[in-house]
PDB file of N, CA and C in Angstrom:
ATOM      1  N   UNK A   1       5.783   8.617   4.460  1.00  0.00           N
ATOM      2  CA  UNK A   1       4.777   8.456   3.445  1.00  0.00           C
ATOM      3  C   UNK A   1       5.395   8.645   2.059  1.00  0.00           C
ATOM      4  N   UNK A   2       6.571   9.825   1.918  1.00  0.00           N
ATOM      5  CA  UNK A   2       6.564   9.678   0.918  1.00  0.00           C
ATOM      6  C   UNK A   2       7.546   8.719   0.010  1.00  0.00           C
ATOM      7  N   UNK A   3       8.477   8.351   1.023  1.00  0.00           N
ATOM      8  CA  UNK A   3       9.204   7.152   0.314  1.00  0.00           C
ATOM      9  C   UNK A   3       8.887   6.157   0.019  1.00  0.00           C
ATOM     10  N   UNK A   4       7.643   5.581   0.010  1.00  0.00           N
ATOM     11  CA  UNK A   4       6.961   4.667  -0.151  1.00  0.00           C
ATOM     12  C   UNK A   4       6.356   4.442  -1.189  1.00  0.00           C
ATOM     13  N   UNK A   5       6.118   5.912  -1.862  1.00  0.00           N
ATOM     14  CA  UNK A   5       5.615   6.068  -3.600  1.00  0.00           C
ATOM     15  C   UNK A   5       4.434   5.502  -3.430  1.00  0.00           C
ATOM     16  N   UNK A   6       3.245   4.948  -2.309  1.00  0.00           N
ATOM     17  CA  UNK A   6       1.706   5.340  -2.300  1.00  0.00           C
ATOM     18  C   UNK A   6       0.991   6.113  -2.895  1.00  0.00           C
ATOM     19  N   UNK A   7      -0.074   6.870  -3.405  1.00  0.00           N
ATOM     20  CA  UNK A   7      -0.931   7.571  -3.472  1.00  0.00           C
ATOM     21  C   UNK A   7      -1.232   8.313  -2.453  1.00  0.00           C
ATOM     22  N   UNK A   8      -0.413   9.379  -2.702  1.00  0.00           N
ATOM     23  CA  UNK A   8      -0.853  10.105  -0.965  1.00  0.00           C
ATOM     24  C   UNK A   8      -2.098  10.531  -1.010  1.00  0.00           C
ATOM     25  N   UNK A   9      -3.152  10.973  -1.631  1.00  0.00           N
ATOM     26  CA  UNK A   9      -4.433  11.420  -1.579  1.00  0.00           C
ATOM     27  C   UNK A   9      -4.728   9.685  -0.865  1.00  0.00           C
ATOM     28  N   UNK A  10      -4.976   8.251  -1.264  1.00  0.00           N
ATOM     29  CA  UNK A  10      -5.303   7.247  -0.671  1.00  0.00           C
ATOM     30  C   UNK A  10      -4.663   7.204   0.895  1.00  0.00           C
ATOM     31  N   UNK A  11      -3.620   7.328   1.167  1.00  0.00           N
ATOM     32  CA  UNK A  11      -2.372   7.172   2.084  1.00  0.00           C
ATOM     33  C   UNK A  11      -3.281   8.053   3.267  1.00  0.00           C
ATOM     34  N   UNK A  12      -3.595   9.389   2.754  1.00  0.00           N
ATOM     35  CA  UNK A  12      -4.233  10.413   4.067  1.00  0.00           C
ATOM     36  C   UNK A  12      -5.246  10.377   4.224  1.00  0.00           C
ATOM     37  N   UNK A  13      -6.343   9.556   3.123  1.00  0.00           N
ATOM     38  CA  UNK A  13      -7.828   8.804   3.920  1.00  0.00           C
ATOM     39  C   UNK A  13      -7.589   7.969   4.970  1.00  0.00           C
ATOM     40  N   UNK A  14      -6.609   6.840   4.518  1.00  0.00           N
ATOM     41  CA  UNK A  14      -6.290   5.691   5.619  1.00  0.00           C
ATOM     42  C   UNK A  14      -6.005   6.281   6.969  1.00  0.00           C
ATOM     43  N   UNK A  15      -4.909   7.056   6.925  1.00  0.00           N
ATOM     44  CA  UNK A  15      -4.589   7.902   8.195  1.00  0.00           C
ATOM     45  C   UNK A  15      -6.067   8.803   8.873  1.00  0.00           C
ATOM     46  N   UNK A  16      -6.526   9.352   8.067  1.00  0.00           N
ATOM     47  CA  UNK A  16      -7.808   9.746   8.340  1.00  0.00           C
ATOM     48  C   UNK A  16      -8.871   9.401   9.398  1.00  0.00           C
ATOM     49  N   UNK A  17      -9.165   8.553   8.552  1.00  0.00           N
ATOM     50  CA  UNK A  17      -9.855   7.279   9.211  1.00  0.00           C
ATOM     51  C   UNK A  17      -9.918   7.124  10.805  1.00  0.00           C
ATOM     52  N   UNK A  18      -8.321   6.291  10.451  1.00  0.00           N
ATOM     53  CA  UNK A  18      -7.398   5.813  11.516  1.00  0.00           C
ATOM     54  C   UNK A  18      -7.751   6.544  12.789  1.00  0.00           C
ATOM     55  N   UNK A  19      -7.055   8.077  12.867  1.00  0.00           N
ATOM     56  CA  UNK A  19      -7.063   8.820  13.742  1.00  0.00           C
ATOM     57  C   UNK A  19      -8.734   9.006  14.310  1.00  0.00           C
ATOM     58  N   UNK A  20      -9.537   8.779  13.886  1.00  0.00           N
ATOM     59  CA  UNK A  20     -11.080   8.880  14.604  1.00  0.00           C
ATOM     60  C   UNK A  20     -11.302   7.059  14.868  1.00  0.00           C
ATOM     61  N   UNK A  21     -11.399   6.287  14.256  1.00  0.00           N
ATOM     62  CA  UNK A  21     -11.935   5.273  14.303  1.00  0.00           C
ATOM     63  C   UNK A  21     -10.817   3.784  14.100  1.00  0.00           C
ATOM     64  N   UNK A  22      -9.735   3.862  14.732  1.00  0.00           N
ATOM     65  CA  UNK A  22      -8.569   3.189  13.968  1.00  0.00           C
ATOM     66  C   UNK A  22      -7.074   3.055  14.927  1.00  0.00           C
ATOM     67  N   UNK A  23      -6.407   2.178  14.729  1.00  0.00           N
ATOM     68  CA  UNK A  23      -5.162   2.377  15.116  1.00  0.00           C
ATOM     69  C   UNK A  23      -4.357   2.656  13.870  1.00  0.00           C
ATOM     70  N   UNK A  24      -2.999   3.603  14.229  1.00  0.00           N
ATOM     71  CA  UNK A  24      -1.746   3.415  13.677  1.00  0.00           C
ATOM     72  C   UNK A  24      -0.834   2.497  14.536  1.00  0.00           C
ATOM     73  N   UNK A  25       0.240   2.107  13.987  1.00  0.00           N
ATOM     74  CA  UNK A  25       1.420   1.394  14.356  1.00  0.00           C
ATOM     75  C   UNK A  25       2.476   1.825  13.645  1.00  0.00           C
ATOM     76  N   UNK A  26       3.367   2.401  14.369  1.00  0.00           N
ATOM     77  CA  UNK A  26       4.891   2.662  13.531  1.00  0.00           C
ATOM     78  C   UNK A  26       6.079   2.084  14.327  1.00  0.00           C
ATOM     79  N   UNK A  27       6.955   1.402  13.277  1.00  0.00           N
ATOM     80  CA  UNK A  27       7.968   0.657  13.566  1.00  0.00           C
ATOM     81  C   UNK A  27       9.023   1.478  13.058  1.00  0.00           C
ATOM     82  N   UNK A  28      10.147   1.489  14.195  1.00  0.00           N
ATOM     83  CA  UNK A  28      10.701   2.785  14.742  1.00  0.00           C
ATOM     84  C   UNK A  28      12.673   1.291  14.910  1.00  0.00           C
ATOM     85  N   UNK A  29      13.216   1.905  13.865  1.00  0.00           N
ATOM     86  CA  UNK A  29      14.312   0.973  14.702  1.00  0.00           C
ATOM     87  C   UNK A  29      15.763   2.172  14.808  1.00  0.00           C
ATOM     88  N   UNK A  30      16.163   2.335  15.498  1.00  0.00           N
ATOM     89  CA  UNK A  30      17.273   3.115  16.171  1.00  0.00           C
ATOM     90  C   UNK A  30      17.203   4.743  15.825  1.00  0.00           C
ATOM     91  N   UNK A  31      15.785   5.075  16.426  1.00  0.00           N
ATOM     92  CA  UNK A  31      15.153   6.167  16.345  1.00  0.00           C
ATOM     93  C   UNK A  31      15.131   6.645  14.984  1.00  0.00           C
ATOM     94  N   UNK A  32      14.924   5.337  13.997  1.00  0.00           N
ATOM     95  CA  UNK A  32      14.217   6.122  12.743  1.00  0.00           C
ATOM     96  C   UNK A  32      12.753   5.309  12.104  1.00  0.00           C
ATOM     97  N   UNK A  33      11.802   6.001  11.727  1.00  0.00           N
ATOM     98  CA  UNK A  33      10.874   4.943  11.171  1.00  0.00           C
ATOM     99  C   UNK A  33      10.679   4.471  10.224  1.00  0.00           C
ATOM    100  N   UNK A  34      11.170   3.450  10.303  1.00  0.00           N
ATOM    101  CA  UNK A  34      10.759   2.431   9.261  1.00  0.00           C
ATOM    102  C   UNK A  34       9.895   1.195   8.476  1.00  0.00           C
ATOM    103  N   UNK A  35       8.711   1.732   8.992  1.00  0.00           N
ATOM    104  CA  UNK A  35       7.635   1.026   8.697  1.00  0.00           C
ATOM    105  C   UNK A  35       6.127   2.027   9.310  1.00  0.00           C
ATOM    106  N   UNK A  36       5.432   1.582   8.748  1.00  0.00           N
ATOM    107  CA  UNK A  36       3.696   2.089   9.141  1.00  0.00           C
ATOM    108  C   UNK A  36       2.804   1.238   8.807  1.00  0.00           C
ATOM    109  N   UNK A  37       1.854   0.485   9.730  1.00  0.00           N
ATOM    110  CA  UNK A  37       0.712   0.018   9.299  1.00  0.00           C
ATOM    111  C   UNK A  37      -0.502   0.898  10.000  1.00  0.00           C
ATOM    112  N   UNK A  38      -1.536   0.719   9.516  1.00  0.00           N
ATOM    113  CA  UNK A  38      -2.819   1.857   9.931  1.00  0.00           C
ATOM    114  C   UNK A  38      -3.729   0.738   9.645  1.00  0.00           C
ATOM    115  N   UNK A  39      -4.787   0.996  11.005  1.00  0.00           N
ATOM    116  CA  UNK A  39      -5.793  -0.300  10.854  1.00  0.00           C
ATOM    117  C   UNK A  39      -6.686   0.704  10.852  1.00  0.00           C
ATOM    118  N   UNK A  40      -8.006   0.202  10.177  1.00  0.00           N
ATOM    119  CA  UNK A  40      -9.265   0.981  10.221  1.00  0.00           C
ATOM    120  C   UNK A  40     -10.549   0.287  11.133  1.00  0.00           C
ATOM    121  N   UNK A  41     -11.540   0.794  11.555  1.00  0.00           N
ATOM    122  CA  UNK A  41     -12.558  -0.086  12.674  1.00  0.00           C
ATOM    123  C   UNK A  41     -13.197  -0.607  11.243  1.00  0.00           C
ATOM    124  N   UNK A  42     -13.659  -1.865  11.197  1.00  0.00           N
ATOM    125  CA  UNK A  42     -15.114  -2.574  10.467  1.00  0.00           C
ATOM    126  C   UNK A  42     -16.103  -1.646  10.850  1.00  0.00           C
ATOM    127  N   UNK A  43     -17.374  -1.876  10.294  1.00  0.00           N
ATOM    128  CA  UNK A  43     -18.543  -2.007  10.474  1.00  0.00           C
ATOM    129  C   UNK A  43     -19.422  -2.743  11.681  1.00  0.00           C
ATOM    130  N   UNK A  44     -18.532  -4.054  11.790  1.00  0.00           N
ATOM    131  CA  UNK A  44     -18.983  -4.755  12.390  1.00  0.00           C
ATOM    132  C   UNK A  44     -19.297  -4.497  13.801  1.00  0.00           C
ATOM    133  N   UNK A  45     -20.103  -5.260  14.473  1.00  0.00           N
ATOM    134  CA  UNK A  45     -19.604  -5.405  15.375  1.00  0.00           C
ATOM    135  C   UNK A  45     -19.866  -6.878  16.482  1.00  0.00           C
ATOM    136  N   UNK A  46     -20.222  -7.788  16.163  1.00  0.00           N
ATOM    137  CA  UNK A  46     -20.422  -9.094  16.203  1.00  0.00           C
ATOM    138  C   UNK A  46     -19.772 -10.382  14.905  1.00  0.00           C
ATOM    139  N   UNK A  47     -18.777  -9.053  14.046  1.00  0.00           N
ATOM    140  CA  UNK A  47     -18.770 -10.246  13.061  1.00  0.00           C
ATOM    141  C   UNK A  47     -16.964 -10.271  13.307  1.00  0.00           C
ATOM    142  N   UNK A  48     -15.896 -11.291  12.993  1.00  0.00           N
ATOM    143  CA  UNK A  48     -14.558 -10.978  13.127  1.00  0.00           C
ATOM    144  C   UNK A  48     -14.260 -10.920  11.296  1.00  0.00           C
ATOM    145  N   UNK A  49     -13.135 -10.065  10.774  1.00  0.00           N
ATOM    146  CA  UNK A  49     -12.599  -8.808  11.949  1.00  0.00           C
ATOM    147  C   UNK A  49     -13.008  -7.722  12.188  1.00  0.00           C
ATOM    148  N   UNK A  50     -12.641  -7.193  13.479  1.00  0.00           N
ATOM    149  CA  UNK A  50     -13.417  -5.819  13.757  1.00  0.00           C
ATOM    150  C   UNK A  50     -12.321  -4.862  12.855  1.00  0.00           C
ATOM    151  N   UNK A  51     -11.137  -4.962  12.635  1.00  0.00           N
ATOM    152  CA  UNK A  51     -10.274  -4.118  11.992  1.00  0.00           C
ATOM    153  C   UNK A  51      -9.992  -4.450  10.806  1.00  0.00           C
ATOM    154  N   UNK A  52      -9.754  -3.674   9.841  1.00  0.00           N
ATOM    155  CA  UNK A  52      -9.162  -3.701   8.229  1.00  0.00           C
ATOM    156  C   UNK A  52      -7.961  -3.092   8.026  1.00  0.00           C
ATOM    157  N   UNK A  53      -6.779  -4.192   7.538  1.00  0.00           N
ATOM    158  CA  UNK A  53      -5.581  -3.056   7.517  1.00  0.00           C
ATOM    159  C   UNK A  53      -5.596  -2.521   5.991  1.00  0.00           C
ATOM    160  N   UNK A  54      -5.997  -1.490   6.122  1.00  0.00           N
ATOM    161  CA  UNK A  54      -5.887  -0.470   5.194  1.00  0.00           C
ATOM    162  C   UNK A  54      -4.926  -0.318   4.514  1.00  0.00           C
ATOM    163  N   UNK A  55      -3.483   0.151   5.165  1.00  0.00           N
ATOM    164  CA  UNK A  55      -2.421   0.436   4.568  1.00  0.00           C
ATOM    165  C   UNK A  55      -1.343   0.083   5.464  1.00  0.00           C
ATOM    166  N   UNK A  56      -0.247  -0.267   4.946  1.00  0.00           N
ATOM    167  CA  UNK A  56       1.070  -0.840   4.773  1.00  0.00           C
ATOM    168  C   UNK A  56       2.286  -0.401   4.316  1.00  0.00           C
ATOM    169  N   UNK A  57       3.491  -0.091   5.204  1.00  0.00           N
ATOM    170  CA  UNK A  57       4.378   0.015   4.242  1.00  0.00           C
ATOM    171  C   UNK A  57       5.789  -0.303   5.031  1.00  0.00           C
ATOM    172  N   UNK A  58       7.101  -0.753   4.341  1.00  0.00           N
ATOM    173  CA  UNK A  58       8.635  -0.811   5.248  1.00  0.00           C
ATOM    174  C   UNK A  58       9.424  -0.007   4.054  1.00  0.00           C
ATOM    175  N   UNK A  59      10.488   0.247   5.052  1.00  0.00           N
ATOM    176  CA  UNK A  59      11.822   0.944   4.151  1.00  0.00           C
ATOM    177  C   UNK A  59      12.043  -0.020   3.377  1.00  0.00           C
ATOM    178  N   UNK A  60      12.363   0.098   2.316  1.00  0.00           N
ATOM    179  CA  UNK A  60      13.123  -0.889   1.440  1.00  0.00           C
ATOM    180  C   UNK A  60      14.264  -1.554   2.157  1.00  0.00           C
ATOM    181  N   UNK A  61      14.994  -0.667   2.516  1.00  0.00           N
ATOM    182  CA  UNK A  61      16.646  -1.120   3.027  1.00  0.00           C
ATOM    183  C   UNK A  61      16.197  -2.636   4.609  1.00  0.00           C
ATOM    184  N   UNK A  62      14.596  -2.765   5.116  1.00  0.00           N
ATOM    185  CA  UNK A  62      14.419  -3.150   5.898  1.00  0.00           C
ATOM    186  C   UNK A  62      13.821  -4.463   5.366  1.00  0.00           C
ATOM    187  N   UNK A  63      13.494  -4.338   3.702  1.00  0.00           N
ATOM    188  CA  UNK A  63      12.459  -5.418   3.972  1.00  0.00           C
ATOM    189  C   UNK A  63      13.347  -7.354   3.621  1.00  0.00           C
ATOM    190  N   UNK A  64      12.669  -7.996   3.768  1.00  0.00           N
ATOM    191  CA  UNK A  64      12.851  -9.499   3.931  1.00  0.00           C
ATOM    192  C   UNK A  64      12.746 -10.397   5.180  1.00  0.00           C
TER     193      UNK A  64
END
């Protein structure tokens, strides 16, 4: 989280969320992580999408 220079007060709602109503995803390459996306549930539930990705982030050294 914090190499990413986010808003961590925003950053730990998303996670928040997440953990009751939500997936995380972390991308992990030679046992280090380098990436996080966090999906949140919609409202919905007949309408697409049921998920909102909230937040986003890669190592620098990873991205392109």
């Amino acid at each position: 989280m914090g190499p990413y220079k986010d808003p961590k007060k925003e950053t730990l709602e998303a996670l928040e969320i997440a953990f009751h109503n939500g997936i995380i995803l972390e991308a992990v390459l030679g046992g280090r992580r380098i990436g996080i996306a966090v999906l949140t549930r919609t409202r919905f539930d007949h309408f697409q999408p049921h998920y909102h990705l909230a937040y986003i982030a890669i190592d620098a050294s990873n991205r392109g």
